[in-house]
Protein backbone atom coordinates (compact mmCIF):
# COMPACT_ATOMS: atom_id res chain seq x y z
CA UNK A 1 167.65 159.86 70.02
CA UNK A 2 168.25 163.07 68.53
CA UNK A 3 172.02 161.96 67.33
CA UNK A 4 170.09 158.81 65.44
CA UNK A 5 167.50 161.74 63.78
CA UNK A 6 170.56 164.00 62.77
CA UNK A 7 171.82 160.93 60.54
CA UNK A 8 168.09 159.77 59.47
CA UNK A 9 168.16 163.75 58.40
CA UNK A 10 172.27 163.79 56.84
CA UNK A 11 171.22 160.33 54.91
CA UNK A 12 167.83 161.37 52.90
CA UNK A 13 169.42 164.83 52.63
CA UNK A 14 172.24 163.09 50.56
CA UNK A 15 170.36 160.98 48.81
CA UNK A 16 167.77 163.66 47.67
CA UNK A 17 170.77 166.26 47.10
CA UNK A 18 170.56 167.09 43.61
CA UNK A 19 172.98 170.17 43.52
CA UNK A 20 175.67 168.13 41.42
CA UNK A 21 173.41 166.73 39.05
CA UNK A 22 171.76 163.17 39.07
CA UNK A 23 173.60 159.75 37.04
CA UNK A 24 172.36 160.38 33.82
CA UNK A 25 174.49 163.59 33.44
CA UNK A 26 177.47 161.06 34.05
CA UNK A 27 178.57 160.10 30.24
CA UNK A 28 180.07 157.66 29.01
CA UNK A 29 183.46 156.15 28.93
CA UNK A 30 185.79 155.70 25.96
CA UNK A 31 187.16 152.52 25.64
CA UNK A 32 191.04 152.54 25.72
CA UNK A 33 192.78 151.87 22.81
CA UNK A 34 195.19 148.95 22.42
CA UNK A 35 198.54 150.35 21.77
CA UNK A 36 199.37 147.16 19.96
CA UNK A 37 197.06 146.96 17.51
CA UNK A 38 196.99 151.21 16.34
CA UNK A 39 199.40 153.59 15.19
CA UNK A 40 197.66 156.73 16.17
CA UNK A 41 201.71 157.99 18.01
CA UNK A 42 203.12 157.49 14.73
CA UNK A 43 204.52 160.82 13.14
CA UNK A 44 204.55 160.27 9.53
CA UNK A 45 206.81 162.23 7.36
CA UNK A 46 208.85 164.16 9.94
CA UNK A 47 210.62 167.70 8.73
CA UNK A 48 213.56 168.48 10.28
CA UNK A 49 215.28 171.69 10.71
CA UNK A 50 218.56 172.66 9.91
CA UNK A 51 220.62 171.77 13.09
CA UNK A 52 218.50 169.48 14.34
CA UNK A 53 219.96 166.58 14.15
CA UNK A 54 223.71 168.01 14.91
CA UNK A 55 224.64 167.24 18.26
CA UNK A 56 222.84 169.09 21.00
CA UNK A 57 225.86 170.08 22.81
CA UNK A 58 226.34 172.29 20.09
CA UNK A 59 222.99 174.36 21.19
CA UNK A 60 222.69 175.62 17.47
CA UNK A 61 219.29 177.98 16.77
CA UNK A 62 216.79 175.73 15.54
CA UNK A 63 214.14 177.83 13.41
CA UNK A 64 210.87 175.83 12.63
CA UNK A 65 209.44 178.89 11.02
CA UNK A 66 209.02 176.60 8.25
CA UNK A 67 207.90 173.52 9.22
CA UNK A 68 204.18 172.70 9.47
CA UNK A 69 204.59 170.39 12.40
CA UNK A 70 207.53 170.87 14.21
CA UNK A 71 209.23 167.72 16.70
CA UNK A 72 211.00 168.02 19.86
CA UNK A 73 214.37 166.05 18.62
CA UNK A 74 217.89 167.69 18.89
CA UNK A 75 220.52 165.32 17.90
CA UNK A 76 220.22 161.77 19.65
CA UNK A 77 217.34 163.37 22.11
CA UNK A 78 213.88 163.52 21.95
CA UNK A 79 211.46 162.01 19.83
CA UNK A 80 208.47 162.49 17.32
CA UNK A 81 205.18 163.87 18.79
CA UNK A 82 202.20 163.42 17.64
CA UNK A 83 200.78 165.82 19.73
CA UNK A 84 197.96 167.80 19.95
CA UNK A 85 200.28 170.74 20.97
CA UNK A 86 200.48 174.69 20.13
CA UNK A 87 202.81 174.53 16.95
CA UNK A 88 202.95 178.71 17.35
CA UNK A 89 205.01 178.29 20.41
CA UNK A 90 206.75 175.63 19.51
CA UNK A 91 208.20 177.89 16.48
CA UNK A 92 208.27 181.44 19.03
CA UNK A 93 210.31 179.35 21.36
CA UNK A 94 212.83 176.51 19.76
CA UNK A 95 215.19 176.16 22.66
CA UNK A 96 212.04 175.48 25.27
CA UNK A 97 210.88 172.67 22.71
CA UNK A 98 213.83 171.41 21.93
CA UNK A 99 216.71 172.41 24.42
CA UNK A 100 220.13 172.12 23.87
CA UNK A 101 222.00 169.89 26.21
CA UNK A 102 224.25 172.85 27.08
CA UNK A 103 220.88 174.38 29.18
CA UNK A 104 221.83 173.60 32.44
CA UNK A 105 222.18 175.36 35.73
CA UNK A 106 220.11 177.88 38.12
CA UNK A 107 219.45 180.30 35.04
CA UNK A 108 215.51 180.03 33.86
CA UNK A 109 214.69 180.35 30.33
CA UNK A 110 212.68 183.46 29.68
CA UNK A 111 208.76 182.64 29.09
């Protein structure tokens, strides 16, 4: 009897529980878009560096000091971006945006 009480007690406890809010603080859900039908990935006009599109064995210094939006490609790797991302990184650190192909190994790159 008192095991079938303890449950009677967990259940309208639960239910009357209001600590995490009730359904209308839920929201709403975004629909998804259909990647078919937009072109919101599409990087239009893309600035490249110089070196960039040399061959990444190469692993010349890529400065994107002067590029507004900067895109992880080095030669044949990578692709556009569209983001969102943190562009002032991007241009503090090149080589951990865009790394050469000669980064390999147990060494870390500095962060």
């Amino acid at each position: 009897m008192r095991d079938r009480s303890l449950l009677q007690w967990a259940t309208k406890a639960r239910m009357t529980d209001l600590s995490r809010g009730d359904s209308s603080l839920l929201g709403g859900n975004a629909p998804r878009p259909d990647p078919d039908q937009s072109d919101f990935a599409i990087v239009k006009d893309v600035q490249l560096v110089p070196g960039q599109e040399a061959d990444g064995k190469l692993g010349l210094y890529l400065s994107f000091d002067d590029v507004d939006v900067p895109q992880p490609i080095r030669g044949e790797l990578g692709s556009t971006d569209p983001g969102p991302r943190t562009y002032a990184y991007e241009k503090l650190n090149p080589d951990l945006f865009a790394p050469p192909s000669t980064d390999k190994g147990d060494v870390k790159n500095a962060m």
